[in-house]
C-alpha atoms as a PDB file:
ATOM      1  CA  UNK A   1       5.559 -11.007  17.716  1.00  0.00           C
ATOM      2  CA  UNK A   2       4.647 -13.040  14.916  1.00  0.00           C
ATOM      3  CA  UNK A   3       4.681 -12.358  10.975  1.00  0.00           C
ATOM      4  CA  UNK A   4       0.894 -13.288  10.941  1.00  0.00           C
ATOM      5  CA  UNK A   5       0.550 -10.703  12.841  1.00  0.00           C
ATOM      6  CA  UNK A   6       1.123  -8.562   9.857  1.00  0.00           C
ATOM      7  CA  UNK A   7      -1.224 -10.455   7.439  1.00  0.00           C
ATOM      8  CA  UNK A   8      -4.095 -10.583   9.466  1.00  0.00           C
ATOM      9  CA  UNK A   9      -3.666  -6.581   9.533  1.00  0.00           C
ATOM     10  CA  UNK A  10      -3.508  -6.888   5.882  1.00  0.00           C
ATOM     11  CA  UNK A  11      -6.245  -8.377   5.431  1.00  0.00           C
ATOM     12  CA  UNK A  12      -8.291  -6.513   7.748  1.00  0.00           C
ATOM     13  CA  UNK A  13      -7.400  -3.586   5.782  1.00  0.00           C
ATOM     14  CA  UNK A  14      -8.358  -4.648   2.503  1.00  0.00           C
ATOM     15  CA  UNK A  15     -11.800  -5.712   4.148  1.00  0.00           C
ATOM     16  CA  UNK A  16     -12.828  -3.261   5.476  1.00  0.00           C
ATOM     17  CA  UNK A  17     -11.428  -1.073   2.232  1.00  0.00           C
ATOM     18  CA  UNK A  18     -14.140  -3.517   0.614  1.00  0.00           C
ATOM     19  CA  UNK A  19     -16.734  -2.534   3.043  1.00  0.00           C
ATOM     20  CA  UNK A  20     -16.597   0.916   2.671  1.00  0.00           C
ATOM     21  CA  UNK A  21     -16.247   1.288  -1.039  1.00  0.00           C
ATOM     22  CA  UNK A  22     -18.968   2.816  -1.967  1.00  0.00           C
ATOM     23  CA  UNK A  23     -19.829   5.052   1.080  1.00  0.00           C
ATOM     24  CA  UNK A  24     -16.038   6.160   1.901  1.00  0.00           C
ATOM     25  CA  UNK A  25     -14.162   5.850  -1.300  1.00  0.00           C
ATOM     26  CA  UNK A  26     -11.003   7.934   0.061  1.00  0.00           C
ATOM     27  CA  UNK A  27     -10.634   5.843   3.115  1.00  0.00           C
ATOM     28  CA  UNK A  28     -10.650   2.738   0.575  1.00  0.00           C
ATOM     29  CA  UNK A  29      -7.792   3.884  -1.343  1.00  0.00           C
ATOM     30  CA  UNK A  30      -6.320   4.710   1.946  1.00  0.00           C
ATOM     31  CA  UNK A  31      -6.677   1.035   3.511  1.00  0.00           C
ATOM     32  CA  UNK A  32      -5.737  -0.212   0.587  1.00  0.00           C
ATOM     33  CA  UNK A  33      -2.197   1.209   0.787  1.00  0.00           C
ATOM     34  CA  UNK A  34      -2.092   0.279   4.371  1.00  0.00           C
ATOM     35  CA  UNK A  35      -2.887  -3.136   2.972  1.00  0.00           C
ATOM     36  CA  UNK A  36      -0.338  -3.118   0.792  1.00  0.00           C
ATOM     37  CA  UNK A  37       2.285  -1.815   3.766  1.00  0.00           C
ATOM     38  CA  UNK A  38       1.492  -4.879   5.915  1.00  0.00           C
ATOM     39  CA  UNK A  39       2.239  -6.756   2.915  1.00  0.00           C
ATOM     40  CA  UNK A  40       5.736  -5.449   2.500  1.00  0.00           C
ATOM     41  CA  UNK A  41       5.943  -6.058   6.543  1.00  0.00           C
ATOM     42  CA  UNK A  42       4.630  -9.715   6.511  1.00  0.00           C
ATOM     43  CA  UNK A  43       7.236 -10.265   3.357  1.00  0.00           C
ATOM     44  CA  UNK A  44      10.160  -8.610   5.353  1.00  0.00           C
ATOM     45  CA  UNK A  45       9.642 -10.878   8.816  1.00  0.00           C
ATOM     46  CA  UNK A  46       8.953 -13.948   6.913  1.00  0.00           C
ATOM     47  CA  UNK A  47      12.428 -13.324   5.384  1.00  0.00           C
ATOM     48  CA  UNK A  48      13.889 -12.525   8.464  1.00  0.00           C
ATOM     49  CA  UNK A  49      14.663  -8.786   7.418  1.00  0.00           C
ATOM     50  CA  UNK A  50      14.470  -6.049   9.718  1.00  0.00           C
ATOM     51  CA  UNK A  51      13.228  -2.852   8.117  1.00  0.00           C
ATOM     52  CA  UNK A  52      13.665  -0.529  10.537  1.00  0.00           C
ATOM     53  CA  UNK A  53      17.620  -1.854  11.483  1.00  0.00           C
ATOM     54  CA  UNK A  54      18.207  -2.319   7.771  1.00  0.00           C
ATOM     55  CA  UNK A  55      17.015   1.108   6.591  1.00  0.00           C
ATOM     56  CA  UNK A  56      17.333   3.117   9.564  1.00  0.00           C
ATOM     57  CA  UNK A  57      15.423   6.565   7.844  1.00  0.00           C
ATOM     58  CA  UNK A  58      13.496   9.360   9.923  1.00  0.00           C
ATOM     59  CA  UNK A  59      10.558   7.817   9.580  1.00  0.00           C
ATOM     60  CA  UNK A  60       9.143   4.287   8.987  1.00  0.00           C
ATOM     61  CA  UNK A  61       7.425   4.948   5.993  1.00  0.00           C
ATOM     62  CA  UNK A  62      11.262   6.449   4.867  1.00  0.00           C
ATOM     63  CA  UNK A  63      12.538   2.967   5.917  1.00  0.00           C
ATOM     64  CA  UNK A  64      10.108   0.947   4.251  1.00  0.00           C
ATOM     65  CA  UNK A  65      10.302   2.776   0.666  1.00  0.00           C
ATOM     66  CA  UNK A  66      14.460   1.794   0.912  1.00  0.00           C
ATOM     67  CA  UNK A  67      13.118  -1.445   1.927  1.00  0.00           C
ATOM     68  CA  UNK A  68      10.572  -1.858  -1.000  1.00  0.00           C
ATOM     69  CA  UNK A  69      13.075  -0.426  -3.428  1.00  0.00           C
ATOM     70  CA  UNK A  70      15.816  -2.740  -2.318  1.00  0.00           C
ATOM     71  CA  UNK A  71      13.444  -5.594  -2.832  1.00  0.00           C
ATOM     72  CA  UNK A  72      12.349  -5.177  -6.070  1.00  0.00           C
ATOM     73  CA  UNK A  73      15.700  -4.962  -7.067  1.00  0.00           C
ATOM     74  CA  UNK A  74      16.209  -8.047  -4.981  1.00  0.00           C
ATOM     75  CA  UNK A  75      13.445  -9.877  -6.856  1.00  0.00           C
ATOM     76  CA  UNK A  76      13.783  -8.168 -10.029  1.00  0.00           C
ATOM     77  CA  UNK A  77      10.781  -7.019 -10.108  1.00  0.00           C
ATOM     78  CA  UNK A  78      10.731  -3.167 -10.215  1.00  0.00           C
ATOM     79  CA  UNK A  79       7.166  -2.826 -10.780  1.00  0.00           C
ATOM     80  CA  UNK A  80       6.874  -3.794  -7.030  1.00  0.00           C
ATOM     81  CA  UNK A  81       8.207  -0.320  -6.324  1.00  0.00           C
ATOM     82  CA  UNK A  82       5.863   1.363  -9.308  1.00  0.00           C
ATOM     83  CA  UNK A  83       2.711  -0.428  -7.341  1.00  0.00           C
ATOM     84  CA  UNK A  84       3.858   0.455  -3.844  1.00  0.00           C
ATOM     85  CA  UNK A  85       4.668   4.171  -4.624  1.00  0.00           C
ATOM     86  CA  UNK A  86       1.349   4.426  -6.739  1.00  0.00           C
ATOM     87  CA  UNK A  87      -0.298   3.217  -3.602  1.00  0.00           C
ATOM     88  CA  UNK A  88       1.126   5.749  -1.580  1.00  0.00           C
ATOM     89  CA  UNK A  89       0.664   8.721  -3.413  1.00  0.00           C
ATOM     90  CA  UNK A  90      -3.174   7.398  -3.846  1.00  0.00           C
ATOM     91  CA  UNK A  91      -3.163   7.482  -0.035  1.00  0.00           C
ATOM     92  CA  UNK A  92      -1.769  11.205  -0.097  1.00  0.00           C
ATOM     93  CA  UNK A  93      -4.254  12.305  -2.183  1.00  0.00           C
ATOM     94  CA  UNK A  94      -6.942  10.844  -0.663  1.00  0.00           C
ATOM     95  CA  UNK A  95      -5.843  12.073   3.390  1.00  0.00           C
ATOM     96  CA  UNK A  96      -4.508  15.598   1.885  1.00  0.00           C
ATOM     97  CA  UNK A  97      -6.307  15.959  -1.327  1.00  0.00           C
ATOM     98  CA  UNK A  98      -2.171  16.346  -2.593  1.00  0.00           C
ATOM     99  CA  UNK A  99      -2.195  16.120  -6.489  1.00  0.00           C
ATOM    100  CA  UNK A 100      -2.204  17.575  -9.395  1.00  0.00           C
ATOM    101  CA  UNK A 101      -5.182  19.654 -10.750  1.00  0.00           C
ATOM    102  CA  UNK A 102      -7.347  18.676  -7.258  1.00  0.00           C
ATOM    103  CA  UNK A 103     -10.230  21.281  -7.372  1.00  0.00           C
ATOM    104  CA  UNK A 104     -12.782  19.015  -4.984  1.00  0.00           C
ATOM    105  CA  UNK A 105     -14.076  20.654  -1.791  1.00  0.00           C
ATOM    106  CA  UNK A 106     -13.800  16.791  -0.721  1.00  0.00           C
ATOM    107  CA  UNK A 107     -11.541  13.694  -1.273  1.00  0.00           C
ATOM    108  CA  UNK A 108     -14.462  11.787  -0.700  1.00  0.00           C
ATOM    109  CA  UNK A 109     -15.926  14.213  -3.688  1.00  0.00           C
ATOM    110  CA  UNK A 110     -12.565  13.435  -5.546  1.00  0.00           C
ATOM    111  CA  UNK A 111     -12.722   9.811  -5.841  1.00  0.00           C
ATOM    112  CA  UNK A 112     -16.831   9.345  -6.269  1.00  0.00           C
ATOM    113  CA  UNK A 113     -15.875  11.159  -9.061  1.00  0.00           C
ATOM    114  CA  UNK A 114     -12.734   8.902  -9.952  1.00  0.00           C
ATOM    115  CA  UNK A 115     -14.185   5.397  -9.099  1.00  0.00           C
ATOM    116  CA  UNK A 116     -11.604   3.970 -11.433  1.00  0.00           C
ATOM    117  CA  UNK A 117      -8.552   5.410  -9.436  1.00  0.00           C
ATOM    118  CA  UNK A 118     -10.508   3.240  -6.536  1.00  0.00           C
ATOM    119  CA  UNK A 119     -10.846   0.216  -9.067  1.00  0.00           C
ATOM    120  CA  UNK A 120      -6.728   0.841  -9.497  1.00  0.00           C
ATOM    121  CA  UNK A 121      -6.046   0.817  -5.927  1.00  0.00           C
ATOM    122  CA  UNK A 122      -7.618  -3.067  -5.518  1.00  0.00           C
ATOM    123  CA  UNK A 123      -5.938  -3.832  -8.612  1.00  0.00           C
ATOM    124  CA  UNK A 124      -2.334  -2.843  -7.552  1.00  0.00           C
ATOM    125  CA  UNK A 125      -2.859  -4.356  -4.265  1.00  0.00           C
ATOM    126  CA  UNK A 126      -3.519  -7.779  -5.474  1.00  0.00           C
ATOM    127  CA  UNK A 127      -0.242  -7.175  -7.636  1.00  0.00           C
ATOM    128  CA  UNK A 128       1.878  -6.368  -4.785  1.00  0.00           C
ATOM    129  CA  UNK A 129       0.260  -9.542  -3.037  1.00  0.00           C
ATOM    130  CA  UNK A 130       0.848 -11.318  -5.948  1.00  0.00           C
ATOM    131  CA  UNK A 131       4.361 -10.042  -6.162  1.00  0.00           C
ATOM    132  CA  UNK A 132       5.127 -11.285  -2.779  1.00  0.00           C
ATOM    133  CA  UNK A 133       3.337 -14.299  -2.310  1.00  0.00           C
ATOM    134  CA  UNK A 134       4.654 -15.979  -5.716  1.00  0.00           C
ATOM    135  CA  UNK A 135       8.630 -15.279  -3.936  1.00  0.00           C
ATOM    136  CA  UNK A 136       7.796 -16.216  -0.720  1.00  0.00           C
ATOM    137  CA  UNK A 137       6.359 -20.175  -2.271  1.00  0.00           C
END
């Protein structure tokens, strides 16, 4: 398979986090980490790394947080890992209402209420893009 395989799935997730913004803010946080994941993937094949050989965890999501940690040590950039964690533990809230002080019935309820946690997951996408793009020029 090809690495654009990866960034049109990357992109299809942040559209359609776009599209359903306002309607289904929980699944936007939650594409928008998916986003982000395709991201990382696109980045690894592009390089020619193997994630799942290189970082052989119990789960892909394990390998992929060694990956992303080794990388932004790699590229000296450790807010890489800072964004892509964030991301993830947005994602977690928003599929298991996980968190600290959650009280909503909802995590649809939870993040109408927290529009600007939405606002930060678009924001620390295009960082991560960012991030990747800019070493991969």
């Amino acid at each position: 398979m090809t690495d654009e395989r990866y960034l049109v799935q990357a992109q299809s997730n942040e559209n359609a986090a776009r599209s359903t913004e306002s309607a289904y803010p929980d699944w936007t946080v939650t594409m928008c980490f998916y986003a982000a994941l395709h991201w990382v993937e696109y980045y690894a094949s592009k390089s020619g790394d193997d994630i799942s050989t290189q970082f052989p965890e119990k789960s892909p999501h394990d390998s992929r947080r060694g990956y992303v940690r080794q990388l932004a040590k790699k590229l000296d950039s450790r807010e890489l890992e800072k964004l892509y964690n964030d991301l993830e533990s947005a994602s977690q809230k928003a599929r298991y209402l996980e968190g600290r002080g959650i009280k909503y019935i909802s995590a649809i309820d939870y993040f109408k209420s927290h529009q600007s946690e939405v606002n930060e997951s678009f924001k620390k996408l295009q960082q991560i893009k960012d991030i990747l793009m800019n070493k991969l020029k």
